[in-house]
C-alpha atoms as a PDB file:
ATOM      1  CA  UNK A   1       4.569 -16.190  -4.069  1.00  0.00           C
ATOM      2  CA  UNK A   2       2.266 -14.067  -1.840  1.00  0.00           C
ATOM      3  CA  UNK A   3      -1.275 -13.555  -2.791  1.00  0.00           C
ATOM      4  CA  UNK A   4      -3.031  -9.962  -2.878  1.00  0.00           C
ATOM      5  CA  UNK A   5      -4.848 -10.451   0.258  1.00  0.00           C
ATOM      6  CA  UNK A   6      -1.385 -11.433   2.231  1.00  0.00           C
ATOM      7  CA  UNK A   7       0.441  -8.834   0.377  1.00  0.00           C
ATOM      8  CA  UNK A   8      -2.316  -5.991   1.512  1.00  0.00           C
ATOM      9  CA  UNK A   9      -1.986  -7.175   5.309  1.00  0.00           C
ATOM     10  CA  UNK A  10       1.557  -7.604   5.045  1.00  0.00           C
ATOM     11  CA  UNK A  11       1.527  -3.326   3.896  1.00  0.00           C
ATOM     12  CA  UNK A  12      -0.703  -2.795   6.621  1.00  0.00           C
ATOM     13  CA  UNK A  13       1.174  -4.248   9.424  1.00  0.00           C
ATOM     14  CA  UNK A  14       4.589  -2.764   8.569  1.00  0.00           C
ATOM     15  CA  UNK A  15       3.570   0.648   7.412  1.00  0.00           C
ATOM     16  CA  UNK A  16       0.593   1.274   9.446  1.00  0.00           C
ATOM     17  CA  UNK A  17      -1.856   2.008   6.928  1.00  0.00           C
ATOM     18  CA  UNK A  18      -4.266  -0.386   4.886  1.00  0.00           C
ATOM     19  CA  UNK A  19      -4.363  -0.312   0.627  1.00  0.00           C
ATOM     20  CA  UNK A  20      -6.109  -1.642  -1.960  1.00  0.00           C
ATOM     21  CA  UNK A  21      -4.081  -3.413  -4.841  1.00  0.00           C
ATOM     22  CA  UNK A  22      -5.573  -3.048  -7.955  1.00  0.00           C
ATOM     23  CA  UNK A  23      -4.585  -3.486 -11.880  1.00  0.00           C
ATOM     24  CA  UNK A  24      -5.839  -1.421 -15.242  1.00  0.00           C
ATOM     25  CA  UNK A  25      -7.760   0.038 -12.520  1.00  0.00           C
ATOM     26  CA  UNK A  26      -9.708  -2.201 -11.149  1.00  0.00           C
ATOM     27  CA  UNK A  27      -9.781  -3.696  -7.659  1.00  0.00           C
ATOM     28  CA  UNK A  28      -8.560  -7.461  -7.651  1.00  0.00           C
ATOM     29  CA  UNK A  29      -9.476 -10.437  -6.024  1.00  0.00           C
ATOM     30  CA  UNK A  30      -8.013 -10.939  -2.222  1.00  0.00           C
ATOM     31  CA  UNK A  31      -6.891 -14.522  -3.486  1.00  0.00           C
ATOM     32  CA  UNK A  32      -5.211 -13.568  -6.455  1.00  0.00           C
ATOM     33  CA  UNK A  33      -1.257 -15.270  -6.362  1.00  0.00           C
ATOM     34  CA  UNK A  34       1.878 -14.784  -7.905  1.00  0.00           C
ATOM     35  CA  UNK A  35       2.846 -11.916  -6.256  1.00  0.00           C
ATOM     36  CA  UNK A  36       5.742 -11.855  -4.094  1.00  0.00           C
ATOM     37  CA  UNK A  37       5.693 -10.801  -0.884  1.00  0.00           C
ATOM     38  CA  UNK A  38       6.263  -7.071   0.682  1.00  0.00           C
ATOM     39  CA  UNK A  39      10.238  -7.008   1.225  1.00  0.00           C
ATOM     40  CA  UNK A  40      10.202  -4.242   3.879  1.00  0.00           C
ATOM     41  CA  UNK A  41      10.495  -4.968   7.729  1.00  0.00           C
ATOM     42  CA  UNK A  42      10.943  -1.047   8.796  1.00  0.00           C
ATOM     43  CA  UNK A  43       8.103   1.502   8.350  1.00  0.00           C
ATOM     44  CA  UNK A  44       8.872   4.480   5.163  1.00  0.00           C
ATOM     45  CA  UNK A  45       9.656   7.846   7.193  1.00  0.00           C
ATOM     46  CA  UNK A  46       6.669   9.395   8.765  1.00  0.00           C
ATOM     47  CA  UNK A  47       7.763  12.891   6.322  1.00  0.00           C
ATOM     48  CA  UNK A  48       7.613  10.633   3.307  1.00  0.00           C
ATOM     49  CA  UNK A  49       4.421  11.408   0.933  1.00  0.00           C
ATOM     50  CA  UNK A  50       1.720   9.143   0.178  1.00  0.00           C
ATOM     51  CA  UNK A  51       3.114   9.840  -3.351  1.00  0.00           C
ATOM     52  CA  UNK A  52       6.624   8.723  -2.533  1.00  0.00           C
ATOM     53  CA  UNK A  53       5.865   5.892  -1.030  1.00  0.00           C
ATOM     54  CA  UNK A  54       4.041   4.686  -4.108  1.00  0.00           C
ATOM     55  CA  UNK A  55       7.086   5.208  -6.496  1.00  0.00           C
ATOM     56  CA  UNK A  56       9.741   4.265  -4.141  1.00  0.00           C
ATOM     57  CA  UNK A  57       8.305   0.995  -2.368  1.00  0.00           C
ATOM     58  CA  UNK A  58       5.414  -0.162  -4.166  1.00  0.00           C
ATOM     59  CA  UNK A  59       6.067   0.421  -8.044  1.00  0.00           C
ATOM     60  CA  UNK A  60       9.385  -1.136  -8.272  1.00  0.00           C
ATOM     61  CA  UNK A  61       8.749  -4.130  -6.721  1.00  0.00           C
ATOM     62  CA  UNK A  62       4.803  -4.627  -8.138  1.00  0.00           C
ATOM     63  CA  UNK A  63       5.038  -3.143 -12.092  1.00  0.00           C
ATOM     64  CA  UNK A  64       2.026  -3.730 -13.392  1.00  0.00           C
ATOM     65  CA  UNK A  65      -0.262  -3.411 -10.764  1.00  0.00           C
ATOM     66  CA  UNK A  66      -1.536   0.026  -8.905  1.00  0.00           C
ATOM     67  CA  UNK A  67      -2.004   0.501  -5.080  1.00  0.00           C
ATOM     68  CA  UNK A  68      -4.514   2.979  -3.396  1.00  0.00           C
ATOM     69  CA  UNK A  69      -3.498   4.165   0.304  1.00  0.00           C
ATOM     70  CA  UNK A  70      -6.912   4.170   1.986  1.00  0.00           C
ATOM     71  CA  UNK A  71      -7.551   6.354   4.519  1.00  0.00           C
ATOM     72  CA  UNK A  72     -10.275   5.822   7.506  1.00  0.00           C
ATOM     73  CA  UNK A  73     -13.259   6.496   5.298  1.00  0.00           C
ATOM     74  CA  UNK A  74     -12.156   3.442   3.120  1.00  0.00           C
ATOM     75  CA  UNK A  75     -11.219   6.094   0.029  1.00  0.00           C
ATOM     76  CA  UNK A  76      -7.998   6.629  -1.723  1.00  0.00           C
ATOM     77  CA  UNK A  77      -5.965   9.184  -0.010  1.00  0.00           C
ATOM     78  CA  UNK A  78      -3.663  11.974  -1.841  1.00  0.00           C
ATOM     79  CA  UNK A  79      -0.635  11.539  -3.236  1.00  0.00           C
ATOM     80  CA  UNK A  80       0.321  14.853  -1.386  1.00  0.00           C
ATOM     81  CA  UNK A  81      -0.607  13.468   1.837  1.00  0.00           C
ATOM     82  CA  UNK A  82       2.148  12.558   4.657  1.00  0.00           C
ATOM     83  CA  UNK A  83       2.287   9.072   5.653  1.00  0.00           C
ATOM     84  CA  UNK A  84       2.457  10.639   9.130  1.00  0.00           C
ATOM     85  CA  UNK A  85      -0.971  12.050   8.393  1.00  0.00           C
ATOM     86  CA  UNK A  86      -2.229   8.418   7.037  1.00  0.00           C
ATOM     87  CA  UNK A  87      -1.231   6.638  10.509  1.00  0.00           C
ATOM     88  CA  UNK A  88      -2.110   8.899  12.707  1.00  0.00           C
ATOM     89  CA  UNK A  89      -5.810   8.011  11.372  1.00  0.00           C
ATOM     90  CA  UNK A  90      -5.564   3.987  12.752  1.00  0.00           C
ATOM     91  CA  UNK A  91      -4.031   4.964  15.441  1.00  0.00           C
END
């Protein structure tokens, strides 16, 4: 089992884009455990929504816990945005 912290850079280095893992809303700590680790090894599509994403990689594989894409300014970005859009930002 992964902890939050891991989990977070493990998002960031396969989809491109950092996020903040949180649960009943609030932010938790970066050494939290017991989660288990992000399964993906290939990037969502670049015309996928921030929105998407959230339903189709995060949610089904976290329940429980929320996740906030964070764009450059360190704030949660829209669920309409394109994770094209998101990357292009740390790039």
């Amino acid at each position: 089992m992964a902890s939050v912290g891991s989990v977070e850079r493990q998002i960031r280095r396969v989809e491109g884009f950092p996020v903040a893992i949180r649960q009943l809303g609030r932010n938790l700590r970066d050494d939290r455990t017991g989660l288990p680790g992000y399964p993906f090894h290939r990037a969502a599509a670049d015309r996928m929504n921030v929105a998407a994403w959230k339903r189709t990689r995060f949610q089904p594989r976290y329940p429980g816990f929320e996740v906030d894409v964070l764009g450059r300014d360190g704030r949660s970005v829209h669920g309409a945005t394109l994770l094209e859009t998101v990357r292009a930002e740390y790039r």
